[in-house]
C-alpha atoms as a PDB file:
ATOM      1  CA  UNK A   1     -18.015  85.245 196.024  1.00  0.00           C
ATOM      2  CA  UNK A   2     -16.640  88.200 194.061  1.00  0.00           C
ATOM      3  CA  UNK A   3     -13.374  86.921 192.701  1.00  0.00           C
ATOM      4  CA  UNK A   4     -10.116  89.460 193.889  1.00  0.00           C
ATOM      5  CA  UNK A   5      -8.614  91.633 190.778  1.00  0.00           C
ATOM      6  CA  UNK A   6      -5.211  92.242 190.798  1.00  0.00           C
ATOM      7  CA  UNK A   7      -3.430  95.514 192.201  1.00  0.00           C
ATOM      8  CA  UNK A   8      -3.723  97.869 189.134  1.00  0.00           C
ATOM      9  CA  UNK A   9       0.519  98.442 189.480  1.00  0.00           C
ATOM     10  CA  UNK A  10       1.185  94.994 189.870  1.00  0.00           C
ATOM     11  CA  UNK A  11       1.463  94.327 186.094  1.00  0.00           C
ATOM     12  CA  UNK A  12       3.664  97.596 185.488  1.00  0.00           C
ATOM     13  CA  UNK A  13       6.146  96.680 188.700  1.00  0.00           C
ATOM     14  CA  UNK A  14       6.834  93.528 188.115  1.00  0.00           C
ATOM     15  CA  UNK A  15       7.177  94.561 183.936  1.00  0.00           C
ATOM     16  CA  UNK A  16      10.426  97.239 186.053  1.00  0.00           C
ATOM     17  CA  UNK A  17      11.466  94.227 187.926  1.00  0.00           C
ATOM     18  CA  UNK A  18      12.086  92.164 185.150  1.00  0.00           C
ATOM     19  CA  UNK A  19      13.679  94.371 183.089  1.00  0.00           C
ATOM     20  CA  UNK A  20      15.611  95.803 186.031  1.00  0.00           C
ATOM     21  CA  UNK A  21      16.956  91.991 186.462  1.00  0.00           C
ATOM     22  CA  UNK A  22      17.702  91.643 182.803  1.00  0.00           C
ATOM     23  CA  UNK A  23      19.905  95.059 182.301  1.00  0.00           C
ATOM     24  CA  UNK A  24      21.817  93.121 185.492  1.00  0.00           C
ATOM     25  CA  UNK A  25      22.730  90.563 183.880  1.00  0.00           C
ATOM     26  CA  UNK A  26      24.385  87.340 185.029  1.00  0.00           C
ATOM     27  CA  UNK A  27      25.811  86.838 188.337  1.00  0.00           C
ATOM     28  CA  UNK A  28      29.433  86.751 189.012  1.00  0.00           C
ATOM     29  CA  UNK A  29      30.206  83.077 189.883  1.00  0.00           C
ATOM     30  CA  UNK A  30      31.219  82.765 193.009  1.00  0.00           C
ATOM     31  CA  UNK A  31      34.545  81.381 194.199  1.00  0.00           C
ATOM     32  CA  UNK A  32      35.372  77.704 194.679  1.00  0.00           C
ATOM     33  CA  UNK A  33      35.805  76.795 198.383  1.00  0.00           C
ATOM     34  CA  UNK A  34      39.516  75.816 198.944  1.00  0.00           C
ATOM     35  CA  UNK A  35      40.028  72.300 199.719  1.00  0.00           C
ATOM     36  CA  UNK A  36      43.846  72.638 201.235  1.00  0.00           C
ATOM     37  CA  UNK A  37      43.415  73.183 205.577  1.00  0.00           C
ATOM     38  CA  UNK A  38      43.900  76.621 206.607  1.00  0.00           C
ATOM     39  CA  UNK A  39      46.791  75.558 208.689  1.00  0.00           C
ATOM     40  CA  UNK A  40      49.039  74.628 205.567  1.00  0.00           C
ATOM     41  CA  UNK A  41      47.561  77.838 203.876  1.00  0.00           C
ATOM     42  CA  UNK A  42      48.843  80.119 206.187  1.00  0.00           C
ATOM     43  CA  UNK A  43      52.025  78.784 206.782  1.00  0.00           C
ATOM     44  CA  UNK A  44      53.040  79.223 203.653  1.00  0.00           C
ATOM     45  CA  UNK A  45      51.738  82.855 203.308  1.00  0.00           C
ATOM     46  CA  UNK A  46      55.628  84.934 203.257  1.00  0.00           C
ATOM     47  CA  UNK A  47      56.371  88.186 203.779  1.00  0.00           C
ATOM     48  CA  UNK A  48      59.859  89.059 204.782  1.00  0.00           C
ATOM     49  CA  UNK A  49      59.016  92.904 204.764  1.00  0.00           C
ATOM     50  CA  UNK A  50      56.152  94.311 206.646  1.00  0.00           C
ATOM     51  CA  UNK A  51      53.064  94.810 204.824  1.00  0.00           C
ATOM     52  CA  UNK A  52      50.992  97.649 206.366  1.00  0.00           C
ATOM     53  CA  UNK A  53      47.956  99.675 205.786  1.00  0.00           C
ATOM     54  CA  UNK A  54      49.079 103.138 204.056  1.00  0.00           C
ATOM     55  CA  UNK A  55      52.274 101.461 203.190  1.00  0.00           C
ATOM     56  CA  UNK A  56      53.596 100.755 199.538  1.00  0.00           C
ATOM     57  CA  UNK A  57      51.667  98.626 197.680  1.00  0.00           C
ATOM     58  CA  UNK A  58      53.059  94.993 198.240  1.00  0.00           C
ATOM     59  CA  UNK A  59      54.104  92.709 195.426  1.00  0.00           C
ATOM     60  CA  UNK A  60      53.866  88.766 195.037  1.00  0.00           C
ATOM     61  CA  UNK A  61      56.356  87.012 193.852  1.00  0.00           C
ATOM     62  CA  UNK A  62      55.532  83.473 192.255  1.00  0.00           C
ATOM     63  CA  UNK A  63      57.488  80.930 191.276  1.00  0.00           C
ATOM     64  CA  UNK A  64      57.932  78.013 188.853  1.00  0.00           C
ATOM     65  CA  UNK A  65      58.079  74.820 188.252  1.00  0.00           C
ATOM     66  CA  UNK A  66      60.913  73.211 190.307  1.00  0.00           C
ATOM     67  CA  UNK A  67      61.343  76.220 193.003  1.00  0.00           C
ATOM     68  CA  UNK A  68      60.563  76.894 195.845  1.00  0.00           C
ATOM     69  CA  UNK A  69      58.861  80.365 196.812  1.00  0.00           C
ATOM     70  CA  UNK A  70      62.206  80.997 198.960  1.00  0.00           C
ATOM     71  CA  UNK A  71      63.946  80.658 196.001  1.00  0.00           C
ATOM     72  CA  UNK A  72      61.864  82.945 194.055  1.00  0.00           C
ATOM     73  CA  UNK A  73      62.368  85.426 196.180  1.00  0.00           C
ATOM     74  CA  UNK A  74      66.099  85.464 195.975  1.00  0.00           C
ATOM     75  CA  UNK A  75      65.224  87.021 192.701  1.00  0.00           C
ATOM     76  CA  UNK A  76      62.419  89.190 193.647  1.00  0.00           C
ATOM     77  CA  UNK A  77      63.440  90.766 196.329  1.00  0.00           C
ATOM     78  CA  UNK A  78      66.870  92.129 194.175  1.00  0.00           C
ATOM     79  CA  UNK A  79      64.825  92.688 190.963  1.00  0.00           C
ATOM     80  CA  UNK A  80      62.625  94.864 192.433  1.00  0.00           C
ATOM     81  CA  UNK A  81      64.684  96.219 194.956  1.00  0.00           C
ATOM     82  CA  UNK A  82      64.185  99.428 193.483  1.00  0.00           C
ATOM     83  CA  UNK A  83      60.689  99.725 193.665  1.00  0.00           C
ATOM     84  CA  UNK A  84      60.843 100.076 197.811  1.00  0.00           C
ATOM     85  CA  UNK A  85      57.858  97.652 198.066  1.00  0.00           C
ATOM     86  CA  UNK A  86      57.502  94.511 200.288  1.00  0.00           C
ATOM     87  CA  UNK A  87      57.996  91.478 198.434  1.00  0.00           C
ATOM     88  CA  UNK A  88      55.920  88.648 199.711  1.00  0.00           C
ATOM     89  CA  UNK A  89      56.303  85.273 198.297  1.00  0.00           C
ATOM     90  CA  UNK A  90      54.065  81.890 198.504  1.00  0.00           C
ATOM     91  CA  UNK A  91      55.945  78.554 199.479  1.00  0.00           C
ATOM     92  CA  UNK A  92      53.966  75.648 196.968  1.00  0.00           C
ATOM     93  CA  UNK A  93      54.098  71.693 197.807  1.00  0.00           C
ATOM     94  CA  UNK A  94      56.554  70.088 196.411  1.00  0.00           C
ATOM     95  CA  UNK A  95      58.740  72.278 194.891  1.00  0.00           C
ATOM     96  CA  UNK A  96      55.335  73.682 192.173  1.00  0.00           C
ATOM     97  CA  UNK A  97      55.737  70.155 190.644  1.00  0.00           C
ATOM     98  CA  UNK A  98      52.302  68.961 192.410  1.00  0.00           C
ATOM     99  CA  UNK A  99      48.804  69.479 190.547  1.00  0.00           C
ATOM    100  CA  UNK A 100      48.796  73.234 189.353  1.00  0.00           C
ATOM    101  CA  UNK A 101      45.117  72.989 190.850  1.00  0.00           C
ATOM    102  CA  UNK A 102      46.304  72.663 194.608  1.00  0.00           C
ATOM    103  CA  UNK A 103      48.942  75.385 193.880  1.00  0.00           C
ATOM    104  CA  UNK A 104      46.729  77.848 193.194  1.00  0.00           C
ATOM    105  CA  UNK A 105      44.616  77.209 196.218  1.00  0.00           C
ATOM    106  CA  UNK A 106      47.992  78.543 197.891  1.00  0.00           C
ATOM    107  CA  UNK A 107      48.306  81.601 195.653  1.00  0.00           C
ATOM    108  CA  UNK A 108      44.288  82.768 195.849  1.00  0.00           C
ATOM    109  CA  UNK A 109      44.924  82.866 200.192  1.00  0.00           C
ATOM    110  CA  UNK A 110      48.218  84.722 199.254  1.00  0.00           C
ATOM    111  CA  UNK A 111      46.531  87.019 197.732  1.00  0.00           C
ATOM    112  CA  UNK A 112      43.685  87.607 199.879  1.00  0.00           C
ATOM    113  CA  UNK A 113      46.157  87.646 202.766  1.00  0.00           C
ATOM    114  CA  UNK A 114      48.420  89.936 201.613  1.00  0.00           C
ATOM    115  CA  UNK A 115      45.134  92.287 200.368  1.00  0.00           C
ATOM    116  CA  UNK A 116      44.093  92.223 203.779  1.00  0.00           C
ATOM    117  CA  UNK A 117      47.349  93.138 205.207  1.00  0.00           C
ATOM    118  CA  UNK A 118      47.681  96.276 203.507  1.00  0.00           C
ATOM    119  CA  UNK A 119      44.481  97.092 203.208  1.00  0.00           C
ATOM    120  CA  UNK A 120      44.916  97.799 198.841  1.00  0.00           C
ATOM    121  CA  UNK A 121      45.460  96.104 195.909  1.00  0.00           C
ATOM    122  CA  UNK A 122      48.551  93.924 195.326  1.00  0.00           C
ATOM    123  CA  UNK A 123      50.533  93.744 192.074  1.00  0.00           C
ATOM    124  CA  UNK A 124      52.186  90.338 190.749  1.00  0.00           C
ATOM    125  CA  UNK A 125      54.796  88.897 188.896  1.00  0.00           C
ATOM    126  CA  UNK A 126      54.903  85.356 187.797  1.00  0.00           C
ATOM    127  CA  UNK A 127      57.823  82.979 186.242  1.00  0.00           C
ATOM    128  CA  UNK A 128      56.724  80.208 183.964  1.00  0.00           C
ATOM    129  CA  UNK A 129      54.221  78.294 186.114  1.00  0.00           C
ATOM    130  CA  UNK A 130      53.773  81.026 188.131  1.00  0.00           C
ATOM    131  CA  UNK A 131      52.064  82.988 185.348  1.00  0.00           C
ATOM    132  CA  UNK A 132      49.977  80.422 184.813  1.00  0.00           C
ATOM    133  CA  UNK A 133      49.310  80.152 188.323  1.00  0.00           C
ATOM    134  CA  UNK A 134      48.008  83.835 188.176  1.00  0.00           C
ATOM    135  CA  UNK A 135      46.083  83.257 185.503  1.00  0.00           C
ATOM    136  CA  UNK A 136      44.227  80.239 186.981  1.00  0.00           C
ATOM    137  CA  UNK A 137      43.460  82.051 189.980  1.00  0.00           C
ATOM    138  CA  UNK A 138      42.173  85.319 189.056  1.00  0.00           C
ATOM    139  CA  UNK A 139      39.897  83.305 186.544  1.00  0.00           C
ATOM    140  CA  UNK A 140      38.678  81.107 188.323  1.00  0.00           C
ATOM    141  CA  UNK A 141      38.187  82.954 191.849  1.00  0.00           C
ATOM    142  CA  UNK A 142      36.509  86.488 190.414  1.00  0.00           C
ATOM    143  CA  UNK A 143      36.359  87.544 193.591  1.00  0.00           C
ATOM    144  CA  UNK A 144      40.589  88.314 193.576  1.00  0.00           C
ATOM    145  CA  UNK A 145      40.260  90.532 190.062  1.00  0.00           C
ATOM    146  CA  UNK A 146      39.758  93.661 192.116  1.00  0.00           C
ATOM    147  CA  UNK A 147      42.740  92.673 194.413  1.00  0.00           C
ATOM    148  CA  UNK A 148      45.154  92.425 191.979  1.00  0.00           C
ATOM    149  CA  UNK A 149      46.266  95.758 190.161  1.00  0.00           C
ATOM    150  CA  UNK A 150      48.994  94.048 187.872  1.00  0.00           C
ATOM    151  CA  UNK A 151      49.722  90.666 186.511  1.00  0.00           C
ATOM    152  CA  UNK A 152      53.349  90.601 185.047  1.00  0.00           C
ATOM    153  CA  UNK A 153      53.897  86.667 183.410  1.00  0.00           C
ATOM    154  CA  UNK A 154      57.397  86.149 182.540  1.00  0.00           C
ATOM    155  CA  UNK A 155      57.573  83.190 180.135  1.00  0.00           C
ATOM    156  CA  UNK A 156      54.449  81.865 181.344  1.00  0.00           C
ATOM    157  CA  UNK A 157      53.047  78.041 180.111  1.00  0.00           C
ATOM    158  CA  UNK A 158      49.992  79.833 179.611  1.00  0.00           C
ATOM    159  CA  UNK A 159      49.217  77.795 176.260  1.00  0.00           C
ATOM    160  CA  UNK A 160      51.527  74.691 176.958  1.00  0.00           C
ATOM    161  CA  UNK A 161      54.789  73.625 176.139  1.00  0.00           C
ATOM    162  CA  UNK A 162      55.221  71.271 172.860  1.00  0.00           C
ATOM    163  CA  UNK A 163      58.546  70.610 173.936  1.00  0.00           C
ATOM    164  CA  UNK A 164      56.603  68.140 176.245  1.00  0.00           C
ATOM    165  CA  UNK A 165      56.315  65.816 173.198  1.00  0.00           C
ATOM    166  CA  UNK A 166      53.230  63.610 173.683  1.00  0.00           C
ATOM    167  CA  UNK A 167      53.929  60.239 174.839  1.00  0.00           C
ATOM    168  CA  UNK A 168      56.649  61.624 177.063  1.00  0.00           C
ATOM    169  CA  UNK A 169      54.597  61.012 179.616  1.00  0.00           C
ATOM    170  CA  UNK A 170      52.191  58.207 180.101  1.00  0.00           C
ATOM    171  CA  UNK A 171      51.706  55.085 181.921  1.00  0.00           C
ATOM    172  CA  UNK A 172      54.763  53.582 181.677  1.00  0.00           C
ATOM    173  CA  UNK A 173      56.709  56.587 181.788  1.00  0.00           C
ATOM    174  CA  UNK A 174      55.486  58.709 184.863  1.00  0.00           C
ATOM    175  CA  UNK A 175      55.866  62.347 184.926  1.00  0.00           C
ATOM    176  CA  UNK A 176      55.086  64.677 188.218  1.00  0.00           C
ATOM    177  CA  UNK A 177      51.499  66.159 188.185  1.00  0.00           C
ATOM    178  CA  UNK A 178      52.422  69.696 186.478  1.00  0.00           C
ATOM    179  CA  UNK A 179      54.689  68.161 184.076  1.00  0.00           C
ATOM    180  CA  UNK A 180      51.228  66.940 182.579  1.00  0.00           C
ATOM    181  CA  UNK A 181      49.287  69.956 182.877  1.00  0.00           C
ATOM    182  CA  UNK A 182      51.646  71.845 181.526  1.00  0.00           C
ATOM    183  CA  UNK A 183      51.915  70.209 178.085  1.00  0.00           C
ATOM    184  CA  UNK A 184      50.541  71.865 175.246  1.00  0.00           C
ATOM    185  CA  UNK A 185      46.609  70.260 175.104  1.00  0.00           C
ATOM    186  CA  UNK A 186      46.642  69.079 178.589  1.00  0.00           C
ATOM    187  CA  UNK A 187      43.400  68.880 179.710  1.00  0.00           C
ATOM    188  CA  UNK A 188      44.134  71.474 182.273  1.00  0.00           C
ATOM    189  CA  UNK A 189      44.885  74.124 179.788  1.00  0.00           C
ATOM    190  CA  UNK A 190      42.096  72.255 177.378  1.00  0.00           C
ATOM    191  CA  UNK A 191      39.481  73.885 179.725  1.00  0.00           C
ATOM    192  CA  UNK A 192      41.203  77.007 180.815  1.00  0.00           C
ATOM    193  CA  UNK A 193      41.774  78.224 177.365  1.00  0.00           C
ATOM    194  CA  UNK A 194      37.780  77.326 176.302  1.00  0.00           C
ATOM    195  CA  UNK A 195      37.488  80.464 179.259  1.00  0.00           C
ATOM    196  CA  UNK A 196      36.230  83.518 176.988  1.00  0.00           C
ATOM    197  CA  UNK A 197      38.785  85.682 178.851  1.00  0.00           C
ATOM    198  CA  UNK A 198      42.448  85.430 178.867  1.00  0.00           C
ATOM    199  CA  UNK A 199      43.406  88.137 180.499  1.00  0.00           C
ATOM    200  CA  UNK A 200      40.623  88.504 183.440  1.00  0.00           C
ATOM    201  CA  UNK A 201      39.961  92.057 184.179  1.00  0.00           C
ATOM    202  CA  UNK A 202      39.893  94.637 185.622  1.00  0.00           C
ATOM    203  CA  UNK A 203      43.611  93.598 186.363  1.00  0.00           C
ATOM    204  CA  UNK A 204      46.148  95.053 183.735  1.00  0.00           C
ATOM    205  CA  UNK A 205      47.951  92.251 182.024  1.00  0.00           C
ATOM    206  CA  UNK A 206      51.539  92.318 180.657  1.00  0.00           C
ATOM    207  CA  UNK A 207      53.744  89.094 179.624  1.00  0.00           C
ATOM    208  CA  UNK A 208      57.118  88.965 178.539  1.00  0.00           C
ATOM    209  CA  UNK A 209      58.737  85.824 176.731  1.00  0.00           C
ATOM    210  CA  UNK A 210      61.754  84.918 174.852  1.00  0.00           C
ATOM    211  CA  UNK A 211      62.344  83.301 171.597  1.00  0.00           C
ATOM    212  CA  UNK A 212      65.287  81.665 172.374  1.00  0.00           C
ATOM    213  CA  UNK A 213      63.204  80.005 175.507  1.00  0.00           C
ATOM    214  CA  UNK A 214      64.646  76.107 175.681  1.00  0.00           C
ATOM    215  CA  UNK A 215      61.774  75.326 177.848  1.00  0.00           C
ATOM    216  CA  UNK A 216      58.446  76.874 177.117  1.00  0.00           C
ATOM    217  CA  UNK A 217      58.048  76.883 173.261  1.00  0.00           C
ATOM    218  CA  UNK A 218      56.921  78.106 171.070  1.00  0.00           C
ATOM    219  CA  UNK A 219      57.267  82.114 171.045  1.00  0.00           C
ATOM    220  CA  UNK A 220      56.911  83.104 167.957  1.00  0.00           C
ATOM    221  CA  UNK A 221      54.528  82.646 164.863  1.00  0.00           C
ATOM    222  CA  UNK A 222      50.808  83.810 165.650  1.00  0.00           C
ATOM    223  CA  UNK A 223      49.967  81.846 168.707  1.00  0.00           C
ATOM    224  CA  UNK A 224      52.985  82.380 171.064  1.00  0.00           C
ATOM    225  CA  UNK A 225      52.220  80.375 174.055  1.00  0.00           C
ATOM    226  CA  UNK A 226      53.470  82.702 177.095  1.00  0.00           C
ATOM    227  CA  UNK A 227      50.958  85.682 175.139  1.00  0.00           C
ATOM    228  CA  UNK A 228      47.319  86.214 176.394  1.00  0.00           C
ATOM    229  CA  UNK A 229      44.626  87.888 174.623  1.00  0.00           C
ATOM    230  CA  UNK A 230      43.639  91.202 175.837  1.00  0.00           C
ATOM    231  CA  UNK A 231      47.278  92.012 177.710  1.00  0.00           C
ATOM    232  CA  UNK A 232      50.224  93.590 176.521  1.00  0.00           C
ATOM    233  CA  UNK A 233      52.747  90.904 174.844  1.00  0.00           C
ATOM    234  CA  UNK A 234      56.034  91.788 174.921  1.00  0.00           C
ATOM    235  CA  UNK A 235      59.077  89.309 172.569  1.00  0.00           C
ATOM    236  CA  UNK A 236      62.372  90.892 174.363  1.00  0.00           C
ATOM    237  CA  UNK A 237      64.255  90.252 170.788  1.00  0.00           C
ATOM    238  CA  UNK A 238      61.559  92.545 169.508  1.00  0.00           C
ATOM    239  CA  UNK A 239      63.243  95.044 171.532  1.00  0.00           C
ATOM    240  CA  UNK A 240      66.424  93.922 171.753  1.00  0.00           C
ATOM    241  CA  UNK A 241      67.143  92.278 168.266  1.00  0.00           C
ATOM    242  CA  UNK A 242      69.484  89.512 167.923  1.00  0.00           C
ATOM    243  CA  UNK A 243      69.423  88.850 172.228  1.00  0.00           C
ATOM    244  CA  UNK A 244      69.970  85.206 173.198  1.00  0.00           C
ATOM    245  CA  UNK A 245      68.493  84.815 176.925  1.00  0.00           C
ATOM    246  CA  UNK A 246      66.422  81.215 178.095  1.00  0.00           C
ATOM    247  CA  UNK A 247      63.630  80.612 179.799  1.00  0.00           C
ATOM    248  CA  UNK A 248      64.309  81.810 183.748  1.00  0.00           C
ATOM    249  CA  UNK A 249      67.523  84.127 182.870  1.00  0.00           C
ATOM    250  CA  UNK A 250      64.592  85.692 181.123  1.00  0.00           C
ATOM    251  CA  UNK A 251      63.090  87.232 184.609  1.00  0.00           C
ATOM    252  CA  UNK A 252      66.499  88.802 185.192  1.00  0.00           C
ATOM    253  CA  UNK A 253      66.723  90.362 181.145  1.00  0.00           C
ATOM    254  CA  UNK A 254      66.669  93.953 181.184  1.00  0.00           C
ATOM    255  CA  UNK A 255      63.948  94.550 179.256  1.00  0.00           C
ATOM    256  CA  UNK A 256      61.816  92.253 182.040  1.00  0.00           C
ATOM    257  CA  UNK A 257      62.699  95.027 184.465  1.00  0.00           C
ATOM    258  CA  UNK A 258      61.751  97.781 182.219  1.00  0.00           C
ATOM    259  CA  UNK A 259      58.290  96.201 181.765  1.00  0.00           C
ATOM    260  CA  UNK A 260      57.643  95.348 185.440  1.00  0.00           C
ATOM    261  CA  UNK A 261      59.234  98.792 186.054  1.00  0.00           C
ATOM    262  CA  UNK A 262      56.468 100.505 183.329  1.00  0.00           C
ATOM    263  CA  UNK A 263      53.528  97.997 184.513  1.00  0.00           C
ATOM    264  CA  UNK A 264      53.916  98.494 188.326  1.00  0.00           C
ATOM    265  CA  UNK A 265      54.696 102.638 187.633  1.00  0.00           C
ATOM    266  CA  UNK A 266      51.744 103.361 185.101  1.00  0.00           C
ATOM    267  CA  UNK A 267      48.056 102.550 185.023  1.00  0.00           C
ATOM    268  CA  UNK A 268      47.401 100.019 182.786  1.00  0.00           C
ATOM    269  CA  UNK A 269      49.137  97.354 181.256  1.00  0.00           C
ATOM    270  CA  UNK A 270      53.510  98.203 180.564  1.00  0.00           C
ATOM    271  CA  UNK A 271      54.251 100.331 176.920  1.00  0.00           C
ATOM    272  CA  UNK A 272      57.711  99.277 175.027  1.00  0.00           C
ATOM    273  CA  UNK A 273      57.384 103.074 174.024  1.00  0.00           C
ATOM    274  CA  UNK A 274      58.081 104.112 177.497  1.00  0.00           C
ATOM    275  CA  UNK A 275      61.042 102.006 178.005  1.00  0.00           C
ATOM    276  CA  UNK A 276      64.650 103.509 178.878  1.00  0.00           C
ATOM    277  CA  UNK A 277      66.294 104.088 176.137  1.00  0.00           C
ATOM    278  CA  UNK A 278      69.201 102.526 176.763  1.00  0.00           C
ATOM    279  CA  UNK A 279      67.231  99.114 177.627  1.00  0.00           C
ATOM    280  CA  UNK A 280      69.082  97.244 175.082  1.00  0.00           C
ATOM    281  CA  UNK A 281      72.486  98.455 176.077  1.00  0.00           C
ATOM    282  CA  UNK A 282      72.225  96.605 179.371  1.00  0.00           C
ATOM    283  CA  UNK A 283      71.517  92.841 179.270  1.00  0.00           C
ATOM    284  CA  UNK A 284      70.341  91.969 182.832  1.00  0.00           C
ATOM    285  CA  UNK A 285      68.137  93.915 185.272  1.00  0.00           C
ATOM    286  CA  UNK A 286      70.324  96.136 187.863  1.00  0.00           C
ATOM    287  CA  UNK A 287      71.059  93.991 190.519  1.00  0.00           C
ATOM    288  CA  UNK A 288      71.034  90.751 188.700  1.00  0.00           C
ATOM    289  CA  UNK A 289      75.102  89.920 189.530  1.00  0.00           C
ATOM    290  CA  UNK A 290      73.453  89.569 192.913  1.00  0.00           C
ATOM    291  CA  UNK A 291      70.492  86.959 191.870  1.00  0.00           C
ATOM    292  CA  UNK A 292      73.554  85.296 189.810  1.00  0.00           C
ATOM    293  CA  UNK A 293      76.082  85.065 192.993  1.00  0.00           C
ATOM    294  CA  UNK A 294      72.958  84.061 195.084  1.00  0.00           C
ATOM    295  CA  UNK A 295      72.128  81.396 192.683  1.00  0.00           C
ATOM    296  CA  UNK A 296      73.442  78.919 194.947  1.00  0.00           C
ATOM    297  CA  UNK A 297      70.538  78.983 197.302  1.00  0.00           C
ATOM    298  CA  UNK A 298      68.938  76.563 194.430  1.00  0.00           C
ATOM    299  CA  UNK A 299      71.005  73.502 195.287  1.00  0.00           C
ATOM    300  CA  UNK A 300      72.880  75.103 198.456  1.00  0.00           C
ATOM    301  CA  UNK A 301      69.890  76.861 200.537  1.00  0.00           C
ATOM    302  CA  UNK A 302      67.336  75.481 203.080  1.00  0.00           C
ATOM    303  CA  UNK A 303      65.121  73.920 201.472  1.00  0.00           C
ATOM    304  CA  UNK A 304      63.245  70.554 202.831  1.00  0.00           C
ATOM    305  CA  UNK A 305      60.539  69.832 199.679  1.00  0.00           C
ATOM    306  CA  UNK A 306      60.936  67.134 197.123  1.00  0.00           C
ATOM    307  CA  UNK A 307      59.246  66.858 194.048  1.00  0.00           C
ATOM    308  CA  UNK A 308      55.946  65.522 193.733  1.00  0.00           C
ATOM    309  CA  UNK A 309      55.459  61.605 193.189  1.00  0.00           C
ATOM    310  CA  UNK A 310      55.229  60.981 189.444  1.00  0.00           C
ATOM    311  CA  UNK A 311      51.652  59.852 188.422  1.00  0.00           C
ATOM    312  CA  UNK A 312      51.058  57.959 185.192  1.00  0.00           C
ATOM    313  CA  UNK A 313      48.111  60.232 184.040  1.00  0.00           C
ATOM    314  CA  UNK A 314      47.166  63.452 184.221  1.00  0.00           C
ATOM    315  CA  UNK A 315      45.290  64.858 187.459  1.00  0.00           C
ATOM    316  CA  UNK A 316      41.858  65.118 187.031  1.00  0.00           C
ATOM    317  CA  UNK A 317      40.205  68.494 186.182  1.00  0.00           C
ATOM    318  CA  UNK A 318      38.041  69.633 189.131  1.00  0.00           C
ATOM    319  CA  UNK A 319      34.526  70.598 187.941  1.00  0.00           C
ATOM    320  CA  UNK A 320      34.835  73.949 188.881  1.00  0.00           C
ATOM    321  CA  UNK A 321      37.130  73.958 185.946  1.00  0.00           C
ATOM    322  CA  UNK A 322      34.783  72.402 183.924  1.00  0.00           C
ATOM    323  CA  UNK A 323      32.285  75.674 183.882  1.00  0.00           C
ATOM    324  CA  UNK A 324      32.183  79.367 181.973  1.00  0.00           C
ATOM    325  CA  UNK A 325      33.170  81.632 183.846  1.00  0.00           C
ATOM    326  CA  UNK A 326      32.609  85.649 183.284  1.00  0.00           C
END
């Protein structure tokens, strides 16, 4: 029996296909499933202003450690009151004091909920854990990157704090889940900063910190922890020389406003040079007397959370974690 010879174009088709598959190159990872029910999700999905198709492009606001999403959006809602956009805001267990992994399984259905809404991109802003919360999501869920126009992390633990000395927590001295993960070389931030992008993309990046931050530290020198690589770092004492403003006043400093103002006005990432010139002449963003006499709704507003039960280690760092992702 004659023996059956190959198709002639076989060889040079499946030579294309190979090289077709290697100018591809690897495949996005795909997103983690969320592990929180969809029930809990969803209710804590806010949006006090209506988020339509065709409207103005919506904005999350996301809080920090300690707040509630309520609370966040006390100063949201005034500090970009003069943007005319819906602010939409994401309530987090426990006050954000639970793992920062379960947060952000909050924040990535915010985000695709809000997407959907209005049919277009969102833009964000993020106070200390909140930035980070951004950070984690949009790396670690590629799927969001195209979502999300701009990132805007005010004093962000994007690096850790040292003012978490170590010891400070342990097993005979509990601390709450992202009191842990948000020391400087937790193993949270261990494997999020081995990620070989800090500012995933194509999302424009901007962060704004303080040197004079009494929380989040440090700011200055040449690895400031609130900066990312690949975004646009902004000190305000840079601009403003000589300023004294801490860690969350710093969401309500003027030069904060300027950069959301530039970030959420511009394509691509906020520019110090386009700043009003008179930034430095005005300490707070306009509005900010409000956020200052609604302050109260901290201790005095509705608010039913608790913080999270103190642990005596560090959460464990899910495996999706664990892997590179591109």
């Amino acid at each position: 029996m004659r023996r059956a010879l190959p198709h002639p174009l076989l060889p040079a088709c499946f030579a294309a296909l190979v090289l077709v598959a290697g100018l591809a190159g690897p495949a996005q990872a795909a997103d983690p499933p969320l592990s929180v029910s969809k029930g809990r999700l969803a209710a804590s999905l806010h949006c006090p202003q209506p988020v339509v198709k065709g409207g103005a492009q919506p904005v999350m606001v996301v809080t920090g450690t300690g707040y509630t999403g309520a609370q966040a959006y006390e100063i949201g809602k005034v500090v970009l009151s003069g943007f005319g956009r819906p602010v939409c805001y994401v309530d987090f267990p426990y006050k954000t004091t639970g793992d920062v992994q379960v947060a952000a399984e909050y924040l990535v259905n915010g985000i695709r909920k809000t997407y959907a809404k209005g049919k277009q991109p969102i833009a964000m802003l993020g106070v200390s854990q909140g930035g980070l919360l951004m950070r984690w999501a949009l790396t670690y869920w590629p799927s969001l990157r195209a979502k999300v126009t701009d990132a805007v992390s005010i004093a962000g633990t994007q690096h850790g704090t040292n003012l978490i000395k170590k010891g400070a927590c342990s097993p005979a001295a509990p601390c709450t889940p992202a009191t842990w993960q948000q020391a400087a070389g937790s193993n949270l931030l261990t494997a999020l900063n081995r990620q070989p992008d800090e500012s995933p993309g194509p999302t424009d990046w901007t962060t704004v910190r303080t040197a004079t931050d009494e929380t989040v530290q440090p700011q200055t020198g040449k690895h400031p922890t609130s900066s990312l690589k690949g975004a646009t770092n902004i000190l305000i004492q840079d601009v403003c020389p000589g300023r004294v403003v801490g860690h969350i006043p710093s969401a309500l400093d003027s030069v904060t406003y300027e950069a959301l103002v530039d970030a959420f006005t511009h394509k691509g990432p906020a520019k110090v040079s386009r700043f009003a010139k008179d930034v430095c002449a005005h300490p707070m963003a306009p509005g900010a007397t409000a956020v200052e006499r609604s302050a109260s709704v901290r201790a005095e507003g509705p608010d039913v959370q608790v913080e999270a039960p103190k642990v005596g280690r560090e959460p464990k760092v899910r495996a999706y974690a664990l892997k590179r992702v591109k």
